[in-house]
C-alpha atoms as a PDB file:
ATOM      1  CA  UNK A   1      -5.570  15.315 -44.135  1.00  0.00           C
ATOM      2  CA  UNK A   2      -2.871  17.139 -42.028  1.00  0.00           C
ATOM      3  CA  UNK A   3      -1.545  14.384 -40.823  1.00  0.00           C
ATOM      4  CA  UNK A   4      -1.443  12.603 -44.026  1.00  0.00           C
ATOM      5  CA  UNK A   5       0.805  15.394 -45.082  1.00  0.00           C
ATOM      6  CA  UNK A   6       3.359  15.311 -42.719  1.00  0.00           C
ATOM      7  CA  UNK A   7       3.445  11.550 -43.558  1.00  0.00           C
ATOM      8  CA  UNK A   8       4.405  12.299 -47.418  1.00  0.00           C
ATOM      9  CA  UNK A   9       6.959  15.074 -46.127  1.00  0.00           C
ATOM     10  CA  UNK A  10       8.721  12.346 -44.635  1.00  0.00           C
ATOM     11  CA  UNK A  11       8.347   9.695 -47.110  1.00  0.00           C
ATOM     12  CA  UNK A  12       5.854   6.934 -47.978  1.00  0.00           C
ATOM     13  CA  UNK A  13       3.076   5.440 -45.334  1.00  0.00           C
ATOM     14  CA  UNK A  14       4.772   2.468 -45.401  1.00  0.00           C
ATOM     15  CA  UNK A  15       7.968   4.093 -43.902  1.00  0.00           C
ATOM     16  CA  UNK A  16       5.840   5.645 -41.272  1.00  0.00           C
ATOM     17  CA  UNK A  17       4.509   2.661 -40.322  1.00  0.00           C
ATOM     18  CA  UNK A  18       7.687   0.868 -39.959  1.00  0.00           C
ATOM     19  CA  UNK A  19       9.262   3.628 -37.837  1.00  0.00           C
ATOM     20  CA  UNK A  20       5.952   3.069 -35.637  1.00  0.00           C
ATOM     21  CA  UNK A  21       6.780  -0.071 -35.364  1.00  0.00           C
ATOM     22  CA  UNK A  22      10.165  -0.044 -34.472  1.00  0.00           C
ATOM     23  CA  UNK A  23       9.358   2.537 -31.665  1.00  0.00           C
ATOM     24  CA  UNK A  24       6.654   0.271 -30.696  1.00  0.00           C
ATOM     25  CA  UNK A  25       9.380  -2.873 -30.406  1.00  0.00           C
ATOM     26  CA  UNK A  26      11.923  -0.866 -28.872  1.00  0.00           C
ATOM     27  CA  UNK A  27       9.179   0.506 -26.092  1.00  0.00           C
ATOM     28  CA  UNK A  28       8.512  -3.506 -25.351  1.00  0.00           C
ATOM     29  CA  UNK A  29      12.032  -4.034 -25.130  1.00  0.00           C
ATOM     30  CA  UNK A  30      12.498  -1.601 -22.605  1.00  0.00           C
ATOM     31  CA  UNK A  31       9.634  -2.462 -20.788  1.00  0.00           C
ATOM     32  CA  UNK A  32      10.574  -6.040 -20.321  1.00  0.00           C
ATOM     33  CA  UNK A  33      14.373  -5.351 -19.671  1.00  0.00           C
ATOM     34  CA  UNK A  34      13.073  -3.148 -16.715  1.00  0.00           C
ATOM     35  CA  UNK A  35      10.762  -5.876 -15.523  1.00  0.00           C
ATOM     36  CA  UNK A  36      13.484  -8.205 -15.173  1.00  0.00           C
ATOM     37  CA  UNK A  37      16.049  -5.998 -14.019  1.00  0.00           C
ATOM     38  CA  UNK A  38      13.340  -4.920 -10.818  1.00  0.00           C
ATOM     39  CA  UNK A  39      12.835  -8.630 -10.555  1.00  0.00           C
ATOM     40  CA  UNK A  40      16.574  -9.158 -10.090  1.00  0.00           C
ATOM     41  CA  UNK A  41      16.847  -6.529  -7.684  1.00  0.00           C
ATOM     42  CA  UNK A  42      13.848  -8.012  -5.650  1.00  0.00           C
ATOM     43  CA  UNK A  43      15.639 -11.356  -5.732  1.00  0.00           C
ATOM     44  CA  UNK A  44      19.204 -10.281  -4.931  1.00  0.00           C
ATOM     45  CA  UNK A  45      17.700  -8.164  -1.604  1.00  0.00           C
ATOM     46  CA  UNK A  46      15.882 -11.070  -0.545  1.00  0.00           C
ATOM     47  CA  UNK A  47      18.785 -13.336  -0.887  1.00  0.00           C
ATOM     48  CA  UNK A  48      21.281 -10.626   0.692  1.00  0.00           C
ATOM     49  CA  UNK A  49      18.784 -10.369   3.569  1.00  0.00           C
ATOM     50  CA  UNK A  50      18.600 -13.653   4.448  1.00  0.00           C
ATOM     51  CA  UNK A  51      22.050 -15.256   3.794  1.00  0.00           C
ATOM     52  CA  UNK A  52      24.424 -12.317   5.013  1.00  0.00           C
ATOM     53  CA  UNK A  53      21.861 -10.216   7.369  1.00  0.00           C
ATOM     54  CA  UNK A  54      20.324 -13.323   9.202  1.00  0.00           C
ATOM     55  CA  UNK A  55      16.806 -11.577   8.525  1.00  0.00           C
ATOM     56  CA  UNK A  56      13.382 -13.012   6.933  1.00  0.00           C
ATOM     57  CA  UNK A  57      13.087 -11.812   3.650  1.00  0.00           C
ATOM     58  CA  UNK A  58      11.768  -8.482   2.599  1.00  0.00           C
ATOM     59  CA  UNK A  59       9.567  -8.826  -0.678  1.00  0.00           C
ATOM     60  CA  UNK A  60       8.967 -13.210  -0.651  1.00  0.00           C
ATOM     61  CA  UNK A  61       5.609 -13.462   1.276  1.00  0.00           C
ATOM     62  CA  UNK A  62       5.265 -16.346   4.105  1.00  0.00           C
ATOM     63  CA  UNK A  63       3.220 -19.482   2.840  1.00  0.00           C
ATOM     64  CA  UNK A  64       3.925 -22.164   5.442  1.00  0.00           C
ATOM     65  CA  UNK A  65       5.249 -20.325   9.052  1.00  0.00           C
ATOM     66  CA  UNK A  66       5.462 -21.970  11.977  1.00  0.00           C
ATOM     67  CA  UNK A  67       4.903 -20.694  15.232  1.00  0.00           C
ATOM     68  CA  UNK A  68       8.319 -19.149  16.326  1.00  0.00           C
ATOM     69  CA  UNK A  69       7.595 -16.178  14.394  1.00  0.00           C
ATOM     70  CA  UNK A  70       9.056 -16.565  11.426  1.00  0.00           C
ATOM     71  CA  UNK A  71      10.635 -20.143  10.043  1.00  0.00           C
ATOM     72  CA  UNK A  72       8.962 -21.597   7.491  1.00  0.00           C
ATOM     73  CA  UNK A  73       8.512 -21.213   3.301  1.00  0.00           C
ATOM     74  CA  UNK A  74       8.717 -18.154   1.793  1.00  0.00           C
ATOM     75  CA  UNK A  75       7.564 -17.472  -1.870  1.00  0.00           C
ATOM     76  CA  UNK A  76       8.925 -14.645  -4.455  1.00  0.00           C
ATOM     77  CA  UNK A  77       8.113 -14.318  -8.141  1.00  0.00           C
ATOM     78  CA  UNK A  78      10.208 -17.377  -9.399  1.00  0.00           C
ATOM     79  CA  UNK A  79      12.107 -17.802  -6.127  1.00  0.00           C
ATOM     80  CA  UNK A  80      11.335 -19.760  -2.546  1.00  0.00           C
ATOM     81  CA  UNK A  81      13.078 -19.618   0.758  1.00  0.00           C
ATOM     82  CA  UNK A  82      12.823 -22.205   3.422  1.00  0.00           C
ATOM     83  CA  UNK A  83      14.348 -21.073   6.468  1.00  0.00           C
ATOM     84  CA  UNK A  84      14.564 -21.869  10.306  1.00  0.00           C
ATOM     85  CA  UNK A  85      15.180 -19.432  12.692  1.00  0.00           C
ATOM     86  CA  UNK A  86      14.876 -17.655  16.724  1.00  0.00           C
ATOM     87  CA  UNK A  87      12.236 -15.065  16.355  1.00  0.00           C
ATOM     88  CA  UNK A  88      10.622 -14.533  19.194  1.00  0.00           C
ATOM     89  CA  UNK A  89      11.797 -11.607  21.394  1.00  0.00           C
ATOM     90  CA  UNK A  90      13.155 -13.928  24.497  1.00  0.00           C
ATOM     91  CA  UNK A  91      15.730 -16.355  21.672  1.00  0.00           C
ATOM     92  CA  UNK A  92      19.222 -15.013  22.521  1.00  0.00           C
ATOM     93  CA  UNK A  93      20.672 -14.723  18.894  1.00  0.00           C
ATOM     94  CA  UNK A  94      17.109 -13.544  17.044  1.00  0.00           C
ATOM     95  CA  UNK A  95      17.350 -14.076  13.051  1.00  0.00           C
ATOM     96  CA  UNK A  96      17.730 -16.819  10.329  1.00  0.00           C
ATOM     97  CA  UNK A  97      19.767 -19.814  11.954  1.00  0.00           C
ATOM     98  CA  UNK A  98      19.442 -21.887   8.271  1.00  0.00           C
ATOM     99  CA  UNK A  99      18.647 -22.033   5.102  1.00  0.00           C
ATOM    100  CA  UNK A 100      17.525 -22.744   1.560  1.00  0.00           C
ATOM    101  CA  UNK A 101      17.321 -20.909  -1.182  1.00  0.00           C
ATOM    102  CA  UNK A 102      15.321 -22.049  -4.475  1.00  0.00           C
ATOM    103  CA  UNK A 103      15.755 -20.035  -7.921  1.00  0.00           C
ATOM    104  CA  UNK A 104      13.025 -21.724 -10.211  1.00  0.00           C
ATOM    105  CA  UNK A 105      13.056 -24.620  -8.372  1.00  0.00           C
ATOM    106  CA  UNK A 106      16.447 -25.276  -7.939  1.00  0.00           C
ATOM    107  CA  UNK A 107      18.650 -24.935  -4.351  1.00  0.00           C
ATOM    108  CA  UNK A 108      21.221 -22.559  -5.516  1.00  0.00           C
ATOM    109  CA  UNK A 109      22.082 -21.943  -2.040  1.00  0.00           C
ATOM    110  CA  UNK A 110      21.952 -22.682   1.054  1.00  0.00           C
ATOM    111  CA  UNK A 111      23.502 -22.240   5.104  1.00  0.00           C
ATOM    112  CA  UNK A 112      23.284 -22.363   8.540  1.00  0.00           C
ATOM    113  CA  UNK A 113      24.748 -19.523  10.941  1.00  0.00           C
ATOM    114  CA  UNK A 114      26.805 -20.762  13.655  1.00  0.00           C
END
């Protein structure tokens, strides 16, 4: 009864329920704008890490590795990396040597290190 109340002291139930509902919307749109924007971010590191650090990526996990250590597919949320590389603690210049790098299926980049 209370509650109903308050609802009259600001105007009819149906207002209420729209301003509900627009707080409701604007929550999802938040929600989902952070999602992507984290996404991004998880991308962009991965990419950064491989193509300008010469490392294996940080958040993609390792589906098909060979036995150096390290080349081989790696898979993100949306995103792969196929990459070749020294590994192994006795290779003289240890890292990514080359690479591919897949956004939704698509090579959007990719390099080899001299």
């Amino acid at each position: 009864m209370f509650g109903l109340q308050i609802a009259f002291a600001h105007g009819s139930i149906q207002e209420v329920k729209a301003i509900r509902k627009k707080k409701a919307l604007t929550a999802l749109v938040i929600t989902v704008m952070a999602v992507i924007v984290l996404w991004a971010a998880t991308v962009v590191v991965d990419y950064w890490r491989v193509r300008h650090d010469f490392e294996r990526p940080l958040f993609a996990t390792a589906s098909l590795t060979a036995d150096d250590g390290g080349s081989g597919t790696y898979r993100g949320l949306g995103y792969t990396i196929e990459l070749e590389g020294n590994f192994l603690p006795e290779d003289a210049f240890p890292g990514v040597t080359a690479f591919c790098f897949y956004l939704f299926g698509n090579c959007i980049a990719e390099g080899i290190r001299d």
